[in-house]
C-alpha atoms as a PDB file:
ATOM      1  CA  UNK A   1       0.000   0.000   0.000  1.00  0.00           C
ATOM      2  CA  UNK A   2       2.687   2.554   0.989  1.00  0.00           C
ATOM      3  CA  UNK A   3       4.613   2.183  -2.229  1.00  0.00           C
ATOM      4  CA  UNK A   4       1.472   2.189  -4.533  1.00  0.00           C
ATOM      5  CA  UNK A   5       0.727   5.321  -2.329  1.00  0.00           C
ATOM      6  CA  UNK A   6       3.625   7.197  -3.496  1.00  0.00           C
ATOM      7  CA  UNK A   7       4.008   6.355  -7.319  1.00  0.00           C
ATOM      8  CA  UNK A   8       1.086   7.569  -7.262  1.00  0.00           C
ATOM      9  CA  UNK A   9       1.726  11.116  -5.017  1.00  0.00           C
ATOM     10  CA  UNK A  10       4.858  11.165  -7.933  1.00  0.00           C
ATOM     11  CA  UNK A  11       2.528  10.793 -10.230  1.00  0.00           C
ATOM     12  CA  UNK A  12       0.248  13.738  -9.226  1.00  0.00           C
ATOM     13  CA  UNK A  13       3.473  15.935  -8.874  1.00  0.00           C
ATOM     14  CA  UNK A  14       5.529  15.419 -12.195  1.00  0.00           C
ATOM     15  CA  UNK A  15       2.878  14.078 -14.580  1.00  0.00           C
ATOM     16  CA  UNK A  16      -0.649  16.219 -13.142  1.00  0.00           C
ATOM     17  CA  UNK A  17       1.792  19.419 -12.009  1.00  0.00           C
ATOM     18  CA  UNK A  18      -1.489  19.440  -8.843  1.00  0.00           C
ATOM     19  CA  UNK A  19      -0.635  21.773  -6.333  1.00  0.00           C
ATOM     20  CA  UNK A  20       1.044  20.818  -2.931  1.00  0.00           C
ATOM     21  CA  UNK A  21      -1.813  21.456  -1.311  1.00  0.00           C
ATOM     22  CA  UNK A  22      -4.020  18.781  -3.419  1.00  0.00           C
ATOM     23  CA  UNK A  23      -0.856  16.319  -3.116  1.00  0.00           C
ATOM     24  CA  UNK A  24      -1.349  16.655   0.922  1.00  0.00           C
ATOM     25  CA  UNK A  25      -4.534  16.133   1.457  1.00  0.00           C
ATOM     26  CA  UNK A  26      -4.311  12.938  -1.249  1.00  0.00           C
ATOM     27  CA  UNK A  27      -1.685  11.959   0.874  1.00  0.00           C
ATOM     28  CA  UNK A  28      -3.334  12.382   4.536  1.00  0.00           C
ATOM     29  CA  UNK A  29      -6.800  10.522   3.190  1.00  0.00           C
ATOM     30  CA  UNK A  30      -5.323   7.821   1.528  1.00  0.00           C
ATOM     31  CA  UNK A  31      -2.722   7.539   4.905  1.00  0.00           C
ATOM     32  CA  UNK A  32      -5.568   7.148   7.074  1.00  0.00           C
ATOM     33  CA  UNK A  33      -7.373   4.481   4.678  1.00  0.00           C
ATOM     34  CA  UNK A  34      -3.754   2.326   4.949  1.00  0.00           C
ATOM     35  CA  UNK A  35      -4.061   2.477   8.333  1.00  0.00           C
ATOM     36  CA  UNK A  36      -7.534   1.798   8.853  1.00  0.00           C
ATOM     37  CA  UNK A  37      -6.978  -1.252   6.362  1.00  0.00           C
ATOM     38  CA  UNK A  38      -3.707  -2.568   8.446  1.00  0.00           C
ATOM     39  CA  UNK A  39      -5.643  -2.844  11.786  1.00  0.00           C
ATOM     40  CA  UNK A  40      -8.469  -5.005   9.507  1.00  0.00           C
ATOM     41  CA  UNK A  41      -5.318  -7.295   8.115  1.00  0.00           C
ATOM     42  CA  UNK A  42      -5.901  -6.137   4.281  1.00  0.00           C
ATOM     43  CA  UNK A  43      -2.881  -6.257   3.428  1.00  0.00           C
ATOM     44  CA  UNK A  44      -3.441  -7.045  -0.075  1.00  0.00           C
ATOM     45  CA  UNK A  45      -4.743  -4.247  -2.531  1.00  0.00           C
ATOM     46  CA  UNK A  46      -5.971  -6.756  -4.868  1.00  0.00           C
ATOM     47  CA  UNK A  47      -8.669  -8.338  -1.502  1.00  0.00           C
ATOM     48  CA  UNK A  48      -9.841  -4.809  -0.934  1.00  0.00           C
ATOM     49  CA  UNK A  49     -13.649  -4.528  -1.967  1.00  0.00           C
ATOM     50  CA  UNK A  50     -16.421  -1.805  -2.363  1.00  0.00           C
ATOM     51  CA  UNK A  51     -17.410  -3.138   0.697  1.00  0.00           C
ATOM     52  CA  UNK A  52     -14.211  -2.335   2.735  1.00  0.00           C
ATOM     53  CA  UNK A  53     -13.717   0.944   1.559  1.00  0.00           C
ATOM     54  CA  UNK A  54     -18.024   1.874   2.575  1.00  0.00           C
ATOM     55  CA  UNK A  55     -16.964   0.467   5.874  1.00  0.00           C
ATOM     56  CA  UNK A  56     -13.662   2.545   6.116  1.00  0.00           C
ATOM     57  CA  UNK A  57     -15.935   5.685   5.368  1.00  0.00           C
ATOM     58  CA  UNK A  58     -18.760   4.489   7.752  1.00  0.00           C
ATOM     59  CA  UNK A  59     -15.838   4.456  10.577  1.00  0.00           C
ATOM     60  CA  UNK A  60     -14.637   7.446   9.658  1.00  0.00           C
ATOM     61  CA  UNK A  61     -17.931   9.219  10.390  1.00  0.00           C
ATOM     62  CA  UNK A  62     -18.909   7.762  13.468  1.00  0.00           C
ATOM     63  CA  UNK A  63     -15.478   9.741  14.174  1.00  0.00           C
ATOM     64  CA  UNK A  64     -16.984  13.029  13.312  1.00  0.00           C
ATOM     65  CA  UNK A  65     -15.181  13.550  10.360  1.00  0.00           C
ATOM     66  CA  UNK A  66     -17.362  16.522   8.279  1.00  0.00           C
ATOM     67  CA  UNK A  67     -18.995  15.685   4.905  1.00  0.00           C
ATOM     68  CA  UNK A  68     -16.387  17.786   3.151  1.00  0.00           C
ATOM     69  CA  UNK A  69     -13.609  15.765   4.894  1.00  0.00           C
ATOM     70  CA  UNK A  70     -15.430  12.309   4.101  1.00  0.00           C
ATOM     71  CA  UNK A  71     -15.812  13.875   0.248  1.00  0.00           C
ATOM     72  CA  UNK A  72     -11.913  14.356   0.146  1.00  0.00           C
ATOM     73  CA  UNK A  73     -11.592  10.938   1.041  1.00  0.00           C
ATOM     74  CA  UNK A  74     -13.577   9.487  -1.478  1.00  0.00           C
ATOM     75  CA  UNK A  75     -12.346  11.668  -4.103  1.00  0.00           C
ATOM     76  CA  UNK A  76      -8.391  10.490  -3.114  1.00  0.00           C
ATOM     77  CA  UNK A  77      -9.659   6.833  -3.081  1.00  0.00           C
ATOM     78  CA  UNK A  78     -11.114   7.290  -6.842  1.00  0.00           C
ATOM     79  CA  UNK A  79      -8.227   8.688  -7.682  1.00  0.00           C
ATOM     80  CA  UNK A  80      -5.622   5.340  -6.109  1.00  0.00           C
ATOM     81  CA  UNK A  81      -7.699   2.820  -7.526  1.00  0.00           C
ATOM     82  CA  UNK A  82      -8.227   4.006 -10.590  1.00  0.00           C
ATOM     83  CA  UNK A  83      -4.691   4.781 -10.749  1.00  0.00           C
ATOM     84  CA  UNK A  84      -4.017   1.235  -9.953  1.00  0.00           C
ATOM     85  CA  UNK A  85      -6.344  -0.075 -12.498  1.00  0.00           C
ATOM     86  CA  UNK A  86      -4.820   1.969 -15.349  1.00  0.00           C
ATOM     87  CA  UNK A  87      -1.180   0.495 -14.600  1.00  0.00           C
ATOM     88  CA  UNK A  88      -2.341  -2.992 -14.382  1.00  0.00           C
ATOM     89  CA  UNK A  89      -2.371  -3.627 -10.807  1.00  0.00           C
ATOM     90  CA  UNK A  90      -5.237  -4.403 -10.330  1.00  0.00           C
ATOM     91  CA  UNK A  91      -8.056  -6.162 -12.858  1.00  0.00           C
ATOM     92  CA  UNK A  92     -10.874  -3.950 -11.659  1.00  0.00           C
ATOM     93  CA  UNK A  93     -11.927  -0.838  -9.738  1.00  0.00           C
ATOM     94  CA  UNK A  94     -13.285  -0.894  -5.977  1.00  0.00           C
ATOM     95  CA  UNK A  95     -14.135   2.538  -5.269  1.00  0.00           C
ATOM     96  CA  UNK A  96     -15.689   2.851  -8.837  1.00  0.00           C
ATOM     97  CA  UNK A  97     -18.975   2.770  -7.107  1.00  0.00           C
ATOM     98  CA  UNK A  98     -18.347   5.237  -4.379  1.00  0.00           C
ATOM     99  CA  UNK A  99     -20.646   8.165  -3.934  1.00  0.00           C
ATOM    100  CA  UNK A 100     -19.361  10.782  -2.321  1.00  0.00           C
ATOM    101  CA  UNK A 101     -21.574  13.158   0.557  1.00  0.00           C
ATOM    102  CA  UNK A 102     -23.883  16.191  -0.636  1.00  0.00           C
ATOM    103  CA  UNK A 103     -22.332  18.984   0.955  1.00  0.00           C
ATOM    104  CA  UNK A 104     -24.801  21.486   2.590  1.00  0.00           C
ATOM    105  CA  UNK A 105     -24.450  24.661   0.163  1.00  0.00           C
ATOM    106  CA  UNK A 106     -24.009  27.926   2.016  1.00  0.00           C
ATOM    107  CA  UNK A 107     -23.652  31.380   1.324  1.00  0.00           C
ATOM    108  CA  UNK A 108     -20.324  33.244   1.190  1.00  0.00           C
ATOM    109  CA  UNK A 109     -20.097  35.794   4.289  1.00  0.00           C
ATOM    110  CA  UNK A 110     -18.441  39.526   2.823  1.00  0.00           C
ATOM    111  CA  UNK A 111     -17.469  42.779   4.462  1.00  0.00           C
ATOM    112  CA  UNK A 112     -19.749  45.609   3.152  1.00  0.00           C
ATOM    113  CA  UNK A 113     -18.128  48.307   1.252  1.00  0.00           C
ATOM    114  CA  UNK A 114     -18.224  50.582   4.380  1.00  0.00           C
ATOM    115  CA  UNK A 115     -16.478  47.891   6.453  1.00  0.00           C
ATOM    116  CA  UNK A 116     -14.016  47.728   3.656  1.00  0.00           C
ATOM    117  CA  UNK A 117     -13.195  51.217   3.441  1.00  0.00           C
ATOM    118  CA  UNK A 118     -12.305  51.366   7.135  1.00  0.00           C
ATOM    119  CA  UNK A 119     -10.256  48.034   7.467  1.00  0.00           C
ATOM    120  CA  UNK A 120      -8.349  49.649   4.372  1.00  0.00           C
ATOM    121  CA  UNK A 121      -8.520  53.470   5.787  1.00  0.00           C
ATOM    122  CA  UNK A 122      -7.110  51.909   9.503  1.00  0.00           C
ATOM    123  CA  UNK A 123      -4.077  51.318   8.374  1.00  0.00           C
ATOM    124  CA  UNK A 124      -1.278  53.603   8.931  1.00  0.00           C
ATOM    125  CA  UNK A 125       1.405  53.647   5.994  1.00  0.00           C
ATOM    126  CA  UNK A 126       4.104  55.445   7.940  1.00  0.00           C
ATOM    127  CA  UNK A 127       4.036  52.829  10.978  1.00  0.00           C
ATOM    128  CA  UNK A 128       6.406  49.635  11.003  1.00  0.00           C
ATOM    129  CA  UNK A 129       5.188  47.237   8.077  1.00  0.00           C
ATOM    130  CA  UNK A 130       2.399  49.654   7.348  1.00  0.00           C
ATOM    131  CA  UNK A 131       2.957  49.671   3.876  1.00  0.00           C
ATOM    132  CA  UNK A 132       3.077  46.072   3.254  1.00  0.00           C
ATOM    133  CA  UNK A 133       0.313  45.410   5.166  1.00  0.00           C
ATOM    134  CA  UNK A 134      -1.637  48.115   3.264  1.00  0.00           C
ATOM    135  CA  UNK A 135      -0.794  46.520  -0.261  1.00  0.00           C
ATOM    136  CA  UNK A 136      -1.794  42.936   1.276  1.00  0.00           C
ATOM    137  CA  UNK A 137      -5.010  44.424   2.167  1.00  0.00           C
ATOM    138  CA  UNK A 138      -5.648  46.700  -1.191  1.00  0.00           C
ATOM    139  CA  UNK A 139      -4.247  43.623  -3.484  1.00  0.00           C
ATOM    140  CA  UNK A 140      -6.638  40.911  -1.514  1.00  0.00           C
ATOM    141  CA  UNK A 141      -9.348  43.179  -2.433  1.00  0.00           C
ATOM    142  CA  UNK A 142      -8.952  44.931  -5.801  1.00  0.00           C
ATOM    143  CA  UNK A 143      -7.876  41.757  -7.584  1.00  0.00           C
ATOM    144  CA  UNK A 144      -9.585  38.975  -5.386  1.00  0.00           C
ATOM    145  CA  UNK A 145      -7.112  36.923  -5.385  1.00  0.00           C
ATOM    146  CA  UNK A 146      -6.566  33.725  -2.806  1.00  0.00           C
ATOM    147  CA  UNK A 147      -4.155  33.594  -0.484  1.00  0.00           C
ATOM    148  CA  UNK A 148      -1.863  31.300  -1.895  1.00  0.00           C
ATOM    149  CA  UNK A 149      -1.486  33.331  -4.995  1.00  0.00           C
ATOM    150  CA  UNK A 150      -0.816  36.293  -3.383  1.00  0.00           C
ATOM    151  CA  UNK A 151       1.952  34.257  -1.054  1.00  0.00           C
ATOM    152  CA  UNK A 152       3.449  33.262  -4.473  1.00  0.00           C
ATOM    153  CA  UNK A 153       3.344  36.230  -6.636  1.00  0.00           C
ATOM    154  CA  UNK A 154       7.001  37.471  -7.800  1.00  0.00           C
ATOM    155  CA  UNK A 155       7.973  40.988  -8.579  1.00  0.00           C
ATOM    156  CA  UNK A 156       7.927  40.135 -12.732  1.00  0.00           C
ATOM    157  CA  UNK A 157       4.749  39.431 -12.399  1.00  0.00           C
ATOM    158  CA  UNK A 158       3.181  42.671 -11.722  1.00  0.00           C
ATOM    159  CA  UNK A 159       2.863  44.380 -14.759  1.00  0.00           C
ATOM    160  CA  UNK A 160       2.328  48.251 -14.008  1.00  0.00           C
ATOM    161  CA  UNK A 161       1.755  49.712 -17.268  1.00  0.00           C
ATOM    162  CA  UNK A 162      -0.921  47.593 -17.598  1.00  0.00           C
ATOM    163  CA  UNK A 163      -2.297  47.668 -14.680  1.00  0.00           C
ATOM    164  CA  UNK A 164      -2.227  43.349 -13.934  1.00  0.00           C
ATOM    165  CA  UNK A 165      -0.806  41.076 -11.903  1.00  0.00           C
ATOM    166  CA  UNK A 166      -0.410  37.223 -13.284  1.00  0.00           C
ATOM    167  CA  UNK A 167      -0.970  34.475 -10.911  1.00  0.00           C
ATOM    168  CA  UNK A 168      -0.472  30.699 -10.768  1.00  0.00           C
ATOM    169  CA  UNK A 169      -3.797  29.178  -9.290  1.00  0.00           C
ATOM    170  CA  UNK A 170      -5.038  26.297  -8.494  1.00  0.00           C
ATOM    171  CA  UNK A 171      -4.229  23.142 -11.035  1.00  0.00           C
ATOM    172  CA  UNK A 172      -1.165  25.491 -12.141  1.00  0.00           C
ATOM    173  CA  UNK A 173      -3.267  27.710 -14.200  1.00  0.00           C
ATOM    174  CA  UNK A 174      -2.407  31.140 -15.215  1.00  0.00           C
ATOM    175  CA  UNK A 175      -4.596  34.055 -15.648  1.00  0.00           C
ATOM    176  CA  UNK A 176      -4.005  37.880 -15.486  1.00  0.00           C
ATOM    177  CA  UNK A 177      -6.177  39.992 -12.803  1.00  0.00           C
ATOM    178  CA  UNK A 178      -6.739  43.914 -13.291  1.00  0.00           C
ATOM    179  CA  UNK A 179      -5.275  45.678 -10.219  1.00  0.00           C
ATOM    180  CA  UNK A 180      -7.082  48.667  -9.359  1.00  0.00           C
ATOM    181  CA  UNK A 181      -5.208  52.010  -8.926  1.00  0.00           C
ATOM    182  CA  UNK A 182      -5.224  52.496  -5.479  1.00  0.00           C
ATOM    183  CA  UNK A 183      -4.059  49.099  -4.982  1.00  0.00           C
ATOM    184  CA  UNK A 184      -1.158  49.697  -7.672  1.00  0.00           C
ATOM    185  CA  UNK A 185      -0.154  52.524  -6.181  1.00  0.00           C
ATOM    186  CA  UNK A 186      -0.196  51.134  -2.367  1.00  0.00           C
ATOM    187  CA  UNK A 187       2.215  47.917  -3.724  1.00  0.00           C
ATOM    188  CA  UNK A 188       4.531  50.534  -5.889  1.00  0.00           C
ATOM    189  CA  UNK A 189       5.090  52.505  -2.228  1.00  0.00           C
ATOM    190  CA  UNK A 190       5.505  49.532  -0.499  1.00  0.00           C
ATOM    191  CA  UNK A 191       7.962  47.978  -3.324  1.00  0.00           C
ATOM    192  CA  UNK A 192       9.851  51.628  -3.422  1.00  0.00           C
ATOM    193  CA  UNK A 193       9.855  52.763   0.022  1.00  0.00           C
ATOM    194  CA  UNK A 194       9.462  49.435   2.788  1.00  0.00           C
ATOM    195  CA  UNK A 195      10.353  46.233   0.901  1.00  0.00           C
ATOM    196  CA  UNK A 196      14.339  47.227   0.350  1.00  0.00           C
ATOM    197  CA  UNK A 197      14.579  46.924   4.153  1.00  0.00           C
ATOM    198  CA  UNK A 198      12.693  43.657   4.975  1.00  0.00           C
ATOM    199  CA  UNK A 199      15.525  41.953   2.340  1.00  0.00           C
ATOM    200  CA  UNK A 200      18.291  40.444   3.756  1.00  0.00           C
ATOM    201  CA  UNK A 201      22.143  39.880   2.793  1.00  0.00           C
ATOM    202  CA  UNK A 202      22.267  36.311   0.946  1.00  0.00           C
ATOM    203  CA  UNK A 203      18.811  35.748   1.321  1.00  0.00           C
ATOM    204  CA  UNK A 204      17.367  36.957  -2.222  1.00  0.00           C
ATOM    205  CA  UNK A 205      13.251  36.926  -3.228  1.00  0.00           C
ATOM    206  CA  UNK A 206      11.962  37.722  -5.894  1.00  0.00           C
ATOM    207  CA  UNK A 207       8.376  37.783  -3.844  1.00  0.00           C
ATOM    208  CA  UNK A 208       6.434  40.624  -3.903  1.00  0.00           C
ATOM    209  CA  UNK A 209       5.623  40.146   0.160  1.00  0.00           C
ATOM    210  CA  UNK A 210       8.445  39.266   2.174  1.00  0.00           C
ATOM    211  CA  UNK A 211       8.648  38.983   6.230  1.00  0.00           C
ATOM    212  CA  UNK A 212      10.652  40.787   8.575  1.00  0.00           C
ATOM    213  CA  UNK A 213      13.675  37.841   7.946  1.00  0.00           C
ATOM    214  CA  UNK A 214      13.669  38.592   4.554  1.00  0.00           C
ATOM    215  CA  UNK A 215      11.583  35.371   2.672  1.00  0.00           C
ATOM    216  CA  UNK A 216       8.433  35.221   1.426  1.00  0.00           C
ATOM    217  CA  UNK A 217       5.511  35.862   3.456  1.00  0.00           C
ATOM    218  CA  UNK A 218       3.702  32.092   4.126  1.00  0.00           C
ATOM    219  CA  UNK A 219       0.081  31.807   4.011  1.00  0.00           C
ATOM    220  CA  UNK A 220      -0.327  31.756   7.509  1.00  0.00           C
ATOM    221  CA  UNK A 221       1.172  34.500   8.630  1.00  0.00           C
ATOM    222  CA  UNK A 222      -0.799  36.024   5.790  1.00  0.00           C
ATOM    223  CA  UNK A 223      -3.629  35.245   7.881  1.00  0.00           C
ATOM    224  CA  UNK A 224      -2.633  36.546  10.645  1.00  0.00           C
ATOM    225  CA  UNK A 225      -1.630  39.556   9.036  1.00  0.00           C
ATOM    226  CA  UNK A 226      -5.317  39.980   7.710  1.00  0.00           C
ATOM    227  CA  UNK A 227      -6.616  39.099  11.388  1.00  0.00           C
ATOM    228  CA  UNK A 228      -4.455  41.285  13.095  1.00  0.00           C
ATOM    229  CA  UNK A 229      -5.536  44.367  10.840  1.00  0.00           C
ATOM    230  CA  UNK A 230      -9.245  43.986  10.979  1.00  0.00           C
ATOM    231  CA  UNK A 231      -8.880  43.261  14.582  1.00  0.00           C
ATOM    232  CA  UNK A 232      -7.309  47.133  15.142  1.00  0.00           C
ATOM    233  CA  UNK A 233      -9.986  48.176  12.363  1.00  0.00           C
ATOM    234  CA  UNK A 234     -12.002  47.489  15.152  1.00  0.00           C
ATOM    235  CA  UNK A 235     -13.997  44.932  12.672  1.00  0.00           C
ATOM    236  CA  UNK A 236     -16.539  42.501  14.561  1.00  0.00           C
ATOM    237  CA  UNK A 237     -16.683  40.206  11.986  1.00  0.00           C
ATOM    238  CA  UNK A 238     -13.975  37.081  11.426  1.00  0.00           C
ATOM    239  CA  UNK A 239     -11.817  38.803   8.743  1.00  0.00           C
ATOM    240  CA  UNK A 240      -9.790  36.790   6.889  1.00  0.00           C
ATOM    241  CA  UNK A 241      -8.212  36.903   2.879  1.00  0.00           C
ATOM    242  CA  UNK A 242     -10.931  34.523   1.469  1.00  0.00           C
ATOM    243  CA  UNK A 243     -12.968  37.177   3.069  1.00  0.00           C
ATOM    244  CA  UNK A 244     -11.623  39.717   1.135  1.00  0.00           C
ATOM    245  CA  UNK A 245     -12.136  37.836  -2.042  1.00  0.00           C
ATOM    246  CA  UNK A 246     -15.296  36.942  -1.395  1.00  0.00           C
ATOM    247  CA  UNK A 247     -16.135  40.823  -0.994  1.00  0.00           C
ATOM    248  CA  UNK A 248     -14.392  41.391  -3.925  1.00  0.00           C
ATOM    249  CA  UNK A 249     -16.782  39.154  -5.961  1.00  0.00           C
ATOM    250  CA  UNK A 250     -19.771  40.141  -4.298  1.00  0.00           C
ATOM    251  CA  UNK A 251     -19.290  44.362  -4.678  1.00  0.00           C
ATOM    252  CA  UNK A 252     -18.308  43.796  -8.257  1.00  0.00           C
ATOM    253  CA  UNK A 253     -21.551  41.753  -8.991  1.00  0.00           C
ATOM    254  CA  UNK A 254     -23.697  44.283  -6.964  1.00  0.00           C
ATOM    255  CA  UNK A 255     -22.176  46.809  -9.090  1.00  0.00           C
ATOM    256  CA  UNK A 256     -23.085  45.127 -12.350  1.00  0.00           C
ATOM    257  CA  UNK A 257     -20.131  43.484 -13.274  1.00  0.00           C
ATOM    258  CA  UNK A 258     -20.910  40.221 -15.436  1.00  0.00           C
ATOM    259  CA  UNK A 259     -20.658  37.098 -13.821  1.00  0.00           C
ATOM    260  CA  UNK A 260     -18.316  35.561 -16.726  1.00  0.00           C
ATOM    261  CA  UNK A 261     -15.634  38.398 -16.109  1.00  0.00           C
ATOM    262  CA  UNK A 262     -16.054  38.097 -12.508  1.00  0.00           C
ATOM    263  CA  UNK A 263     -15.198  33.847 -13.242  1.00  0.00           C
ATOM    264  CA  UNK A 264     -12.407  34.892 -15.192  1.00  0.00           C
ATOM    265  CA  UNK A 265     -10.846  36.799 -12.790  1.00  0.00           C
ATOM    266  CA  UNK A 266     -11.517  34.305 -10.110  1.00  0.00           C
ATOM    267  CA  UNK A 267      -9.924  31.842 -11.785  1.00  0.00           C
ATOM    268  CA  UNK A 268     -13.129  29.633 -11.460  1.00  0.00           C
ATOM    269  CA  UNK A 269     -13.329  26.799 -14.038  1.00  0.00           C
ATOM    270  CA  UNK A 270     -16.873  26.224 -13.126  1.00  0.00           C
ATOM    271  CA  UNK A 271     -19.456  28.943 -13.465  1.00  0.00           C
ATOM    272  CA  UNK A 272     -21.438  27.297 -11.422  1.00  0.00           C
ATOM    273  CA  UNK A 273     -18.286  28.071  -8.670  1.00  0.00           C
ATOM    274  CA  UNK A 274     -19.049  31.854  -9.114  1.00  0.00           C
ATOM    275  CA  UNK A 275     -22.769  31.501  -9.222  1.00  0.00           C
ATOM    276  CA  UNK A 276     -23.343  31.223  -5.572  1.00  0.00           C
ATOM    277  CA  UNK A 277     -21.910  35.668  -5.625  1.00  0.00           C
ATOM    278  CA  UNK A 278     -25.626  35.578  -7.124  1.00  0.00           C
ATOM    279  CA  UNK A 279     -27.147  34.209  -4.354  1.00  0.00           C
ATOM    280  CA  UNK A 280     -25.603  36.813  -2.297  1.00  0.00           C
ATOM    281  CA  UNK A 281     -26.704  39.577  -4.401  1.00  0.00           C
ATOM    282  CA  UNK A 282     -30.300  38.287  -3.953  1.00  0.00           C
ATOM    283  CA  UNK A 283     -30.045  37.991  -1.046  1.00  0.00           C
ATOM    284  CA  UNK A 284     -29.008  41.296  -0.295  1.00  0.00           C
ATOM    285  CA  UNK A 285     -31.772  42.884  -2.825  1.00  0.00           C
ATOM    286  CA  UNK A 286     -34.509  40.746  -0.742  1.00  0.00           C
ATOM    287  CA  UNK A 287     -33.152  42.740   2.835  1.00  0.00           C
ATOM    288  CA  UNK A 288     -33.276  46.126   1.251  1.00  0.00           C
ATOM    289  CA  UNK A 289     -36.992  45.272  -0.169  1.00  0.00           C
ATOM    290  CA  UNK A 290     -37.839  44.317   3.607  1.00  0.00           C
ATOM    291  CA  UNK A 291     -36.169  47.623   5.085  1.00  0.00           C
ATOM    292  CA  UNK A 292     -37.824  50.112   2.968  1.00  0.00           C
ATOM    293  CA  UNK A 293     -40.732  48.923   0.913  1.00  0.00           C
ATOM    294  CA  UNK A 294     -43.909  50.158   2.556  1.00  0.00           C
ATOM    295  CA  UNK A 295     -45.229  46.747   2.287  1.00  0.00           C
ATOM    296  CA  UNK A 296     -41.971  44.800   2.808  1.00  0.00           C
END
């Protein structure tokens, strides 16, 4: 099992180019299904049945493990089997029959403009790390992008002139995003004015957001970046940078943006994906009809 496990993880690295994120939780579900099948004395991929895997999910829920979680699993055992199938090792395909949990659909939460305005006003350019900060904030926002591209994006890949930043998301994709001008111009002070001091000697980045030791910012500290701000901002509400892109989305729709562009620039392959901003608009439209319609 372990070394079927990793031709395939080398197989979703080299051949698939699938993010490192994708890779680990492959890796994590189809870890916990080797060790759920060791303690049952499978030993043998080709004596696993449809009926062993069901039971491995069954256990796995009378865990607690959340529909999502039970859906990665059954999308990373798809994925081994059929793997398995395909180079020969095994004659047919357990988990063909899997089905994998509805997940409850919900509705994106979003800062309002006004809450936007002052989480991006609150900040103070001239403090310590003001400037970066700012430009994480403004670039979050005006180009709604997630947090893992904006860990990754490089210097070259800002494009001033024309006012876009190109970003590598998810599946390795590229797409260019419009950057809005105060957001240009908050990431052109910070690049001019802050970012010469955060590098270091022998330590060289070519990231746009680098930390105090001089290497790119990770996502989590991202986070807590984005936490930390709204949190002075004096913002009630959870903020954090799939916040921001989910406000991003949502203002542009309410402002009669068309939900293709909007997909584009979300990187969505699905329009379905960037339907649900609709939803919110509704949603939205059905409050203010309450408020102040005489008959609401």
């Amino acid at each position: 099992m372990e070394t079927a496990l990793e031709e395939l993880l080398l197989h979703l690295a080299t051949e698939r180019g699938l993010s490192a994120n994708y890779q680990l939780s492959t890796r994590q579900s189809l870890e916990a299904f080797s060790a759920w099948a060791k303690k049952q004395g499978l030993s043998d991929l080709a004596g696993i049945t449809e009926s062993h895997l069901t039971e491995f999910l069954a256990s796995r829920k009378r865990e607690g493990l959340a529909a999502s979680s039970l859906r990665l699993h059954v999308i990373a055992l798809k994925i081994f089997f059929r793997f398995q199938v395909a180079r020969g090792n095994l004659p047919c395909d357990p988990a063909a029959g899997l089905l994998a949990p509805r997940l409850e659909s919900y509705l994106p939460e979003t800062l309002n403009a006004p809450d936007m305005k002052r989480l991006l006003e609150s900040v103070d350019s001239l403090a310590a790390l003001g400037r970066r900060d700012l430009a994480i904030l403004e670039l979050l926002y005006a180009s709604g992008l997630r947090v893992s591209e904006l860990a990754g994006a490089r210097l070259e890949d800002l494009h001033e002139e024309g006012g876009v930043i190109r970003v590598t998301g998810k599946g390795q994709k590229t797409r260019l995003v419009p950057v809005g001008g105060k957001a240009l111009q908050a990431v052109r002070d910070y690049v001019e004015h802050e970012r010469p001091r955060l590098v270091r000697p022998g330590r060289t980045s070519s990231h746009i957001f680098l930390s105090t030791r001089g290497g790119p910012l990770t996502t989590v500290r991202l986070w807590q970046i984005v936490k930390r701000r709204a949190s002075l901002a004096g913002i009630g509400t959870a903020v954090y940078p799939h916040l921001l892109r989910h406000s991003f989305a949502t203002h542009l729709l309410e402002n009669g943006a068309d939900l293709r562009v909007i997909q584009e620039m979300l990187g969505h392959a699905d329009i379905a994906t960037t339907q649900i901003y609709t939803h919110v608009d509704q949603k939205r439209l059905k409050q203010v009809h309450r408020n102040f319609h005489p008959r609401g």
